[in-house]
PDB file of N, CA and C in Angstrom:
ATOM      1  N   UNK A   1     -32.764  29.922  33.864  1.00  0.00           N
ATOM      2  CA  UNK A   1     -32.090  30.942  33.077  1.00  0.00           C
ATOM      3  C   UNK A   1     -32.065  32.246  33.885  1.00  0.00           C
ATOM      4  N   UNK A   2     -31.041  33.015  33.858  1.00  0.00           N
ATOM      5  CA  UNK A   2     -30.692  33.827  34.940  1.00  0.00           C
ATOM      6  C   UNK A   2     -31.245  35.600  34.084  1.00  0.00           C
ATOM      7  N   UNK A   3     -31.857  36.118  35.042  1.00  0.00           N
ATOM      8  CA  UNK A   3     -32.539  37.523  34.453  1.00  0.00           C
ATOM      9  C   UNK A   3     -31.499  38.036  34.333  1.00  0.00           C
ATOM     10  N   UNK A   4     -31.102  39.624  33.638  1.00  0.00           N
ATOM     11  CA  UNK A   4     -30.571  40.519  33.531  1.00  0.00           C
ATOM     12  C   UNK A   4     -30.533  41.523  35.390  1.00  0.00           C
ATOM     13  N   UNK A   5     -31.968  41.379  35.626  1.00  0.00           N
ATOM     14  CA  UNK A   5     -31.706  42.360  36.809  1.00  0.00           C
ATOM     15  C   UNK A   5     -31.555  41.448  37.767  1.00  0.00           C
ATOM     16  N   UNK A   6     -31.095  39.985  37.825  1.00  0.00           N
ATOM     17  CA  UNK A   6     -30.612  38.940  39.020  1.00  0.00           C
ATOM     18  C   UNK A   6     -28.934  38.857  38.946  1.00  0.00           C
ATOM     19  N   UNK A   7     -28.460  38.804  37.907  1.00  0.00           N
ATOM     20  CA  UNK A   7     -27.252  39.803  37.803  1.00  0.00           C
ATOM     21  C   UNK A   7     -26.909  40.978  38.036  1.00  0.00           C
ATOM     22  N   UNK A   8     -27.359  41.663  37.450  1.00  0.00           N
ATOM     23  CA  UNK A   8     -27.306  42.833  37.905  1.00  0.00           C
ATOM     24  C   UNK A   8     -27.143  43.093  39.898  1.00  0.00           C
ATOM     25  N   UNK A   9     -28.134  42.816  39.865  1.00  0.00           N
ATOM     26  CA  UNK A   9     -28.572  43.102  41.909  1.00  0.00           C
ATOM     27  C   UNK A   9     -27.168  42.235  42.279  1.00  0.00           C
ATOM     28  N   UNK A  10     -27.077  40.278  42.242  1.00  0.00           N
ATOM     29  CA  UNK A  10     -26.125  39.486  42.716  1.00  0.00           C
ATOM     30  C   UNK A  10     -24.700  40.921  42.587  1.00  0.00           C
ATOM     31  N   UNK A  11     -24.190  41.507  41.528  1.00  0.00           N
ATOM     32  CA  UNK A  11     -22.821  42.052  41.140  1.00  0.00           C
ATOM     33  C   UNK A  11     -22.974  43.511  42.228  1.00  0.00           C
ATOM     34  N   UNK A  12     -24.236  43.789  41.812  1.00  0.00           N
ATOM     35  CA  UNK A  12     -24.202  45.007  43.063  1.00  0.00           C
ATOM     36  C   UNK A  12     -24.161  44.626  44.724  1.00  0.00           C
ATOM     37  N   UNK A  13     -24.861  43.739  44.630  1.00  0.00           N
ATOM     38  CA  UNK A  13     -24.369  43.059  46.559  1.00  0.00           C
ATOM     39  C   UNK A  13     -23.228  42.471  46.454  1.00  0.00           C
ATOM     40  N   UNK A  14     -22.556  41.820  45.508  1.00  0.00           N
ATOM     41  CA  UNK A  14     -20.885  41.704  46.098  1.00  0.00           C
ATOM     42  C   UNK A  14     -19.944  42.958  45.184  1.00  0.00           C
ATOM     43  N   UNK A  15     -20.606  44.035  45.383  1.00  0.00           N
ATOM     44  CA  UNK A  15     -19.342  44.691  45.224  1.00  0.00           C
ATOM     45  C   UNK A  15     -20.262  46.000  45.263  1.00  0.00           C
ATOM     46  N   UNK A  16     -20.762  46.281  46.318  1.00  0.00           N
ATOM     47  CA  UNK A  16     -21.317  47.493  46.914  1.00  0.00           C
ATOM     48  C   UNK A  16     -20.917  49.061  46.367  1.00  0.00           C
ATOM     49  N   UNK A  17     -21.265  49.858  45.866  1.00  0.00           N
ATOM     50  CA  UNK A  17     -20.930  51.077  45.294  1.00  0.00           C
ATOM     51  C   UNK A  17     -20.802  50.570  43.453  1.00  0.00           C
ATOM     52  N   UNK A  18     -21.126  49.661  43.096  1.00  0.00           N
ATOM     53  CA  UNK A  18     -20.467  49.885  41.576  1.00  0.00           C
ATOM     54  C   UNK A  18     -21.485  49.824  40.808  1.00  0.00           C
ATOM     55  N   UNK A  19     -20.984  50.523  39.463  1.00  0.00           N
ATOM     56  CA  UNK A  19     -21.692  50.768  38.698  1.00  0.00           C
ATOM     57  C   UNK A  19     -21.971  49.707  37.660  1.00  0.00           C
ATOM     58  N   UNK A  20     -23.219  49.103  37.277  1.00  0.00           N
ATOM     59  CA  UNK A  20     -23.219  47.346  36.215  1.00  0.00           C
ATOM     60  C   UNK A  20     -24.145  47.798  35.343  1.00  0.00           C
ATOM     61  N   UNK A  21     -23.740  47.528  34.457  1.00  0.00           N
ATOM     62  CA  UNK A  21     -24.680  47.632  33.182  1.00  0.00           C
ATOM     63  C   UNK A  21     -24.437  46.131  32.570  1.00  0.00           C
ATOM     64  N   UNK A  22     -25.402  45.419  32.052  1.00  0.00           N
ATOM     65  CA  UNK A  22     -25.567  43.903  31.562  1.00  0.00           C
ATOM     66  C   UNK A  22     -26.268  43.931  30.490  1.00  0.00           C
ATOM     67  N   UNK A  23     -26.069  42.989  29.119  1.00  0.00           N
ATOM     68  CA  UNK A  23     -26.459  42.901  28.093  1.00  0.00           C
ATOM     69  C   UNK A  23     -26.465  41.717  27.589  1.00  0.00           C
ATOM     70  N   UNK A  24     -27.878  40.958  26.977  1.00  0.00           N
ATOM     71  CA  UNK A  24     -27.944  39.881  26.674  1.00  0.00           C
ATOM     72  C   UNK A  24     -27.345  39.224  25.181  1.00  0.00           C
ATOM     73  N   UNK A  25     -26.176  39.031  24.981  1.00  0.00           N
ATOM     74  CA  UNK A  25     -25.263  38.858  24.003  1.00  0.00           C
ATOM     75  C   UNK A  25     -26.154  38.373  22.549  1.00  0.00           C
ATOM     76  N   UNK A  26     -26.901  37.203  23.153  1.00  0.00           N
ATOM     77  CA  UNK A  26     -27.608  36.304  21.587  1.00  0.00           C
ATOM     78  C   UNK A  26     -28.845  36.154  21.992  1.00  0.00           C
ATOM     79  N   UNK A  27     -29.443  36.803  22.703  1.00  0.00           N
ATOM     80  CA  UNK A  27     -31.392  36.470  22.960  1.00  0.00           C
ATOM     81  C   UNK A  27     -31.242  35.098  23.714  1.00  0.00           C
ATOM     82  N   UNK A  28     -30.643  34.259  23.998  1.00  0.00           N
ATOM     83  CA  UNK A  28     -30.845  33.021  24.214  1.00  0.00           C
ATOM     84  C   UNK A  28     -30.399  32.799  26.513  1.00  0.00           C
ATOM     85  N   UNK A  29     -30.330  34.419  26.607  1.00  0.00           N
ATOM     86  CA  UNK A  29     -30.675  34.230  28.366  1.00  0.00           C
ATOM     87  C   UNK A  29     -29.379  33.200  29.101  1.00  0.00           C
ATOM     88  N   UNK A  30     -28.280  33.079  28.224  1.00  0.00           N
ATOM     89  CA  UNK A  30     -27.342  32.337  28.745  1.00  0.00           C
ATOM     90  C   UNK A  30     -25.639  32.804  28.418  1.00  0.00           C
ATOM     91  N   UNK A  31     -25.956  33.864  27.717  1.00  0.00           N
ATOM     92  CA  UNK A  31     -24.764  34.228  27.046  1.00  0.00           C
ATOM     93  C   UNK A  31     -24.753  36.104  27.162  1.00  0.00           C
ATOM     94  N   UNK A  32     -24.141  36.821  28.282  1.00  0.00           N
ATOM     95  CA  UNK A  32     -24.432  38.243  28.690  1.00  0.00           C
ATOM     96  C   UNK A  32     -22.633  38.650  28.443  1.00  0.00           C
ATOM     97  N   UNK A  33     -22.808  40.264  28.891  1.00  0.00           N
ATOM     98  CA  UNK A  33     -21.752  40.806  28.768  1.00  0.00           C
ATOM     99  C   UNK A  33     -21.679  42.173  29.767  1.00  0.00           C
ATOM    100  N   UNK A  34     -21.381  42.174  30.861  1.00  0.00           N
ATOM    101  CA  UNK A  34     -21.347  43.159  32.014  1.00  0.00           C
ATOM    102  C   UNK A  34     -20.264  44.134  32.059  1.00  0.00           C
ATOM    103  N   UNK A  35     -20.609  45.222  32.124  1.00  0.00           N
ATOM    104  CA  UNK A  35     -19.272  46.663  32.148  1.00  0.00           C
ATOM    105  C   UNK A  35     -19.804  46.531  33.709  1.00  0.00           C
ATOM    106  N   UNK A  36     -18.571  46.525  34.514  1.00  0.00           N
ATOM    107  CA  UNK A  36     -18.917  47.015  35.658  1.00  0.00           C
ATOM    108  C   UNK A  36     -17.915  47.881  36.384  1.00  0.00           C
ATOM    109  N   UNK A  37     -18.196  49.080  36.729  1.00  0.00           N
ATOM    110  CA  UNK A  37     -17.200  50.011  37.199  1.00  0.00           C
ATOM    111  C   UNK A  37     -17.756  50.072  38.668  1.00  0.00           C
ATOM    112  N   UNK A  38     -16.032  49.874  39.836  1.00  0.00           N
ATOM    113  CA  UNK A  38     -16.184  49.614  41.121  1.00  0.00           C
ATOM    114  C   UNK A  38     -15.301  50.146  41.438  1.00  0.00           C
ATOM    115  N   UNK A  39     -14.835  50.625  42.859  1.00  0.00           N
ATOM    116  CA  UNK A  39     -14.033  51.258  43.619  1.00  0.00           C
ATOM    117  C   UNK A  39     -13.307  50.477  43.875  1.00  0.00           C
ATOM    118  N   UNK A  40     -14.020  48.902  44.008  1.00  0.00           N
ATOM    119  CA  UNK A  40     -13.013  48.226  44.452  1.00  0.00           C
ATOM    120  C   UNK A  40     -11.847  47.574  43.411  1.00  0.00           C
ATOM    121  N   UNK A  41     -12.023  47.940  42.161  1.00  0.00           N
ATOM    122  CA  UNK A  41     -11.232  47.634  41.313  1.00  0.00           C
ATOM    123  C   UNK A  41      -9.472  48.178  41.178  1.00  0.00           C
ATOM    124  N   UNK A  42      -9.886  49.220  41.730  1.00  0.00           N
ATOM    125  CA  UNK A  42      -8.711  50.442  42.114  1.00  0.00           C
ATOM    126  C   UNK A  42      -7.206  49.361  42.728  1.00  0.00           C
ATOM    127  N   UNK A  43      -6.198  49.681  41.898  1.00  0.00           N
ATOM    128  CA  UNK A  43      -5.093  48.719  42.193  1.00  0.00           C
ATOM    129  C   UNK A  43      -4.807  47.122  42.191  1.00  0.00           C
ATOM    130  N   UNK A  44      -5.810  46.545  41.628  1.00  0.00           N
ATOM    131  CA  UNK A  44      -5.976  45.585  41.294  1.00  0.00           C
ATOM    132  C   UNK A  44      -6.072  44.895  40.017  1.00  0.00           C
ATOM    133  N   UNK A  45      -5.393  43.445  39.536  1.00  0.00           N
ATOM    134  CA  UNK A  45      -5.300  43.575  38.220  1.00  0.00           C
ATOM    135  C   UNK A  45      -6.453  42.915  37.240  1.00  0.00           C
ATOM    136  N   UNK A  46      -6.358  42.469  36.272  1.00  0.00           N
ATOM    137  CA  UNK A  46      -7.942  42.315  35.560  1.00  0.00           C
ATOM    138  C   UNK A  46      -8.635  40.811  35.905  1.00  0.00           C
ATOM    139  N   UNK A  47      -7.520  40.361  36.164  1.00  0.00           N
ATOM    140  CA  UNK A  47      -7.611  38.538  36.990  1.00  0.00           C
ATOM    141  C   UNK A  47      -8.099  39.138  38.565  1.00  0.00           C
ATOM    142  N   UNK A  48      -7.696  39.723  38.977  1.00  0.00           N
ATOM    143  CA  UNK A  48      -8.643  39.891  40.349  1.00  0.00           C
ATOM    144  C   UNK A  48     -10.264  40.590  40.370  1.00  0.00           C
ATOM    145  N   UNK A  49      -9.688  41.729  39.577  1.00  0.00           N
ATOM    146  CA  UNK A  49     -11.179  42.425  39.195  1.00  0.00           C
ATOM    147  C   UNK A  49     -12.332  41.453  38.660  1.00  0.00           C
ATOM    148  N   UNK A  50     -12.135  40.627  37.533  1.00  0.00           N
ATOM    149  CA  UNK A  50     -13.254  39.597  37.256  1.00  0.00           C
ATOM    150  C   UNK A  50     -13.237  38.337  38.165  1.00  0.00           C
ATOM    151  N   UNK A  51     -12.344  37.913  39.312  1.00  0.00           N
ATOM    152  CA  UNK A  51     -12.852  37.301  40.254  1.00  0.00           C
ATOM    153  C   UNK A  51     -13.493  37.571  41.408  1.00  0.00           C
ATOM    154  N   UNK A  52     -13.591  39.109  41.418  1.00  0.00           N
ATOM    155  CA  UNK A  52     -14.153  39.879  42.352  1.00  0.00           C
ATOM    156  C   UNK A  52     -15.966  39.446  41.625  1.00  0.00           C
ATOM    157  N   UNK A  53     -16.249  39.927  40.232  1.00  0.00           N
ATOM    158  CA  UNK A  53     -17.536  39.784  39.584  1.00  0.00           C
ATOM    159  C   UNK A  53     -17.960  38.305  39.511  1.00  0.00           C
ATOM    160  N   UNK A  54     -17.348  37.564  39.361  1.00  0.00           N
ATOM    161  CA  UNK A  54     -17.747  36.143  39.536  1.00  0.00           C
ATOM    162  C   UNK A  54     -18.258  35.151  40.682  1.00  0.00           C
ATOM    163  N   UNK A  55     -17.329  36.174  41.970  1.00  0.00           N
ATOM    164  CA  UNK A  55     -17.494  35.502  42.760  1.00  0.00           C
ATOM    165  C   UNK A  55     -19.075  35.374  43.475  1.00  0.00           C
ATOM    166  N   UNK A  56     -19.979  36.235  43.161  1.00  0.00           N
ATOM    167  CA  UNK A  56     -21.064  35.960  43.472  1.00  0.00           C
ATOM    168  C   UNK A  56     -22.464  35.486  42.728  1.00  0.00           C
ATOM    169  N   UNK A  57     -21.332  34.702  41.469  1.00  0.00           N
ATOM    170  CA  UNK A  57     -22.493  34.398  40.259  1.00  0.00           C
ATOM    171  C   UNK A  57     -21.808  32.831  40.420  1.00  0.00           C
ATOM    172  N   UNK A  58     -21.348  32.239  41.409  1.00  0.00           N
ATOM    173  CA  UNK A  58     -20.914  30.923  41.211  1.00  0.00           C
ATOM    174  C   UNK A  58     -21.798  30.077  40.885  1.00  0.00           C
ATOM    175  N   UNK A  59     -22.809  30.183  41.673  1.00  0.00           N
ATOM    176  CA  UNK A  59     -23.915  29.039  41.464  1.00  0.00           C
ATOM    177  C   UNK A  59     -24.194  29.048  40.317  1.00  0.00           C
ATOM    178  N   UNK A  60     -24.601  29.821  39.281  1.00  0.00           N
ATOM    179  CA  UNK A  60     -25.060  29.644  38.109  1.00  0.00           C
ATOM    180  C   UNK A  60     -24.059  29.463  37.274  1.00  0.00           C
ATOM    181  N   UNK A  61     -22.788  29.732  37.495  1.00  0.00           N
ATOM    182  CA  UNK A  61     -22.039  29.279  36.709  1.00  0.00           C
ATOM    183  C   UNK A  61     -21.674  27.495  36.903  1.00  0.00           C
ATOM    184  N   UNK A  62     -21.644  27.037  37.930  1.00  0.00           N
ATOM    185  CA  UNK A  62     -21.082  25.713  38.538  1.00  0.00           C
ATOM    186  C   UNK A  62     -22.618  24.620  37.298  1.00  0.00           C
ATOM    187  N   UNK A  63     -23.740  25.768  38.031  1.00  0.00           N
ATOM    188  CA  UNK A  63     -24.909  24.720  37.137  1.00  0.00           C
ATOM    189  C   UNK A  63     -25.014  25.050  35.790  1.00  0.00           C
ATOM    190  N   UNK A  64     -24.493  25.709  35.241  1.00  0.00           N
ATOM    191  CA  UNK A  64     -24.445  25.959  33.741  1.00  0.00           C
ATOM    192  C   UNK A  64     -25.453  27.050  33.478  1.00  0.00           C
ATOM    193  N   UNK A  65     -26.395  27.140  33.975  1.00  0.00           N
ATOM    194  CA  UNK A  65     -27.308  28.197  33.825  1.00  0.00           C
ATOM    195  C   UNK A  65     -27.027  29.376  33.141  1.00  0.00           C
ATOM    196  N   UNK A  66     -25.578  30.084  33.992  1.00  0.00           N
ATOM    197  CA  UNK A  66     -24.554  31.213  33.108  1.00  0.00           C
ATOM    198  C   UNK A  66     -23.946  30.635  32.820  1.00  0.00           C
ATOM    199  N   UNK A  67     -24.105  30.189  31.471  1.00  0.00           N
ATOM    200  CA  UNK A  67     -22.730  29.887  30.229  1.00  0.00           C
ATOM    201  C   UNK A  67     -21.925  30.672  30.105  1.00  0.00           C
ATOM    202  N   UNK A  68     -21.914  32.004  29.839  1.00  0.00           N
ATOM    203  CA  UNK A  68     -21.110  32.759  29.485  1.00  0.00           C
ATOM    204  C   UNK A  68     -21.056  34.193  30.112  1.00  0.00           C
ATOM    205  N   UNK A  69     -20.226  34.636  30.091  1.00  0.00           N
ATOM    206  CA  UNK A  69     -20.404  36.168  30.820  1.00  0.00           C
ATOM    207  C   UNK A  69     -19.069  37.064  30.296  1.00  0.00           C
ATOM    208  N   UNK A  70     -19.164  37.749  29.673  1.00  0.00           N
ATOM    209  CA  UNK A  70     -17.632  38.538  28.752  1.00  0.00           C
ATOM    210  C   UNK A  70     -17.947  39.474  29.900  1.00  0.00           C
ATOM    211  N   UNK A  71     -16.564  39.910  30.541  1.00  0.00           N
ATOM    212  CA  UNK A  71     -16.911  41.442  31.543  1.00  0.00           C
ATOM    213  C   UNK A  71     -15.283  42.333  30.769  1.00  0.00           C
ATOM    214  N   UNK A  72     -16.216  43.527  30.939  1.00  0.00           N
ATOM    215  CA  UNK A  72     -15.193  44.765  30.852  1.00  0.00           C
ATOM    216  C   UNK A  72     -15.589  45.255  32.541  1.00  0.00           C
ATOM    217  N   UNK A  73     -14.005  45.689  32.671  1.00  0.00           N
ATOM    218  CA  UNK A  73     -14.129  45.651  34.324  1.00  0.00           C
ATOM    219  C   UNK A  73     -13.494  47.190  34.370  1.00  0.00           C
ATOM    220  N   UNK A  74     -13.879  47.903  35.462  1.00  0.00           N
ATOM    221  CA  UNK A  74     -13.024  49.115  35.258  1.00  0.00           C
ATOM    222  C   UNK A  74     -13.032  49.828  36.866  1.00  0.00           C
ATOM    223  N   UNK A  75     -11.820  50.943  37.514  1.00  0.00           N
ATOM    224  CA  UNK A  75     -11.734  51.272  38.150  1.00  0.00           C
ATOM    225  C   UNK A  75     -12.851  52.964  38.113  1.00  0.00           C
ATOM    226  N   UNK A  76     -13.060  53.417  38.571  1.00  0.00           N
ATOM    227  CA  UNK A  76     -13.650  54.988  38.230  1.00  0.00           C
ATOM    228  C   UNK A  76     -12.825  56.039  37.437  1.00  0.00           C
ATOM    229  N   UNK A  77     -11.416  55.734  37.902  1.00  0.00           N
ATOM    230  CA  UNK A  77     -10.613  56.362  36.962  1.00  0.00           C
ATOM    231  C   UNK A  77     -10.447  55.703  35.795  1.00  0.00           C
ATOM    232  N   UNK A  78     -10.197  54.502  35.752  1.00  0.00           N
ATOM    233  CA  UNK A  78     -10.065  53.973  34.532  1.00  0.00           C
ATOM    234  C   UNK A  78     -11.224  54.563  33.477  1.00  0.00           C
ATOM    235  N   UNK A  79     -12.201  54.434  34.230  1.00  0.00           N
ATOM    236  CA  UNK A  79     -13.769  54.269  33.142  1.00  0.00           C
ATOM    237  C   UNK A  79     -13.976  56.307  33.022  1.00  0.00           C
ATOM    238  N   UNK A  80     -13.273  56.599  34.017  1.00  0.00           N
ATOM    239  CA  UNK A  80     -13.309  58.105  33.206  1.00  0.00           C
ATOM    240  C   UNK A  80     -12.059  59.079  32.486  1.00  0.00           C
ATOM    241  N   UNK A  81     -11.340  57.876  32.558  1.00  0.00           N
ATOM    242  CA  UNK A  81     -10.402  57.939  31.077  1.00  0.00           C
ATOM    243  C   UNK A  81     -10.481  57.486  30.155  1.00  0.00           C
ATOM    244  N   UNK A  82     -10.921  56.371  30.313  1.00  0.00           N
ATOM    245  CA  UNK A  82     -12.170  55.878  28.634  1.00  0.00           C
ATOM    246  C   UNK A  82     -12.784  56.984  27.687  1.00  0.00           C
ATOM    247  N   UNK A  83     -13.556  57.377  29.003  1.00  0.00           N
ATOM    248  CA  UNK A  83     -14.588  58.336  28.547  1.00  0.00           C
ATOM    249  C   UNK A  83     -13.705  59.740  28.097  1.00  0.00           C
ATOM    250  N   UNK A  84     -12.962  59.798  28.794  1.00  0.00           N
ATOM    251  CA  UNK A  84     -12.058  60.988  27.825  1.00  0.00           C
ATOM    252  C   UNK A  84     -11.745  60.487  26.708  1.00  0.00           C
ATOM    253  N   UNK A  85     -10.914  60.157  26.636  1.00  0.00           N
ATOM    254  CA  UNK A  85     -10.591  59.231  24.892  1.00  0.00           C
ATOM    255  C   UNK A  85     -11.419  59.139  23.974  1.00  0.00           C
ATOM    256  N   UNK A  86     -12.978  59.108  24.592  1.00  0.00           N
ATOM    257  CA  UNK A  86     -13.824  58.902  23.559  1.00  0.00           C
ATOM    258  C   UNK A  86     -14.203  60.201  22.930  1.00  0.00           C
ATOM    259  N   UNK A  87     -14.102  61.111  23.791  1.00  0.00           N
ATOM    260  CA  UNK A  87     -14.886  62.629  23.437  1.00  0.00           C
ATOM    261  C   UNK A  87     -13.764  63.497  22.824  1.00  0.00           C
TER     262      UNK A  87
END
């Protein structure tokens, strides 16, 4: 069963500079939900951006280990136009 901060670290080494926050959806260590804001997201569309986050969680996904993973994906601008909207 895959930790919170083994995600976490895996999403930060393939995608260097970004920001991940991870949350364990149902207590049950198999079912999370990652905001991750990256530079490299910038011009790219939401099918690339979450194959960018996946691509270094394969193994646990291939073995089932990560069942599930919901991502909100965001550019820096994106995620600080969010944050306008909200305030």
């Amino acid at each position: 069963m895959p930790e919170i901060a083994d995600l976490k670290r895996r999403i930060e080494q393939g995608l260097p500079g970004a920001e991940v926050e991870i949350r364990d959806l149902t207590g049950t260590g198999d079912h999370f939900e990652a905001r991750v804001v990256a530079e490299a997201f910038a011009g790219k569309t939401l099918v690339e951006q979450h194959q960018q986050v996946y691509a270094p969680l394969q193994d646990l996904l291939k073995t089932g280990e990560l069942h599930a993973l919901a991502l909100k994906t965001y550019s820096p601008e994106q995620w600080a136009q969010l944050l306008a909207k909200k305030k």
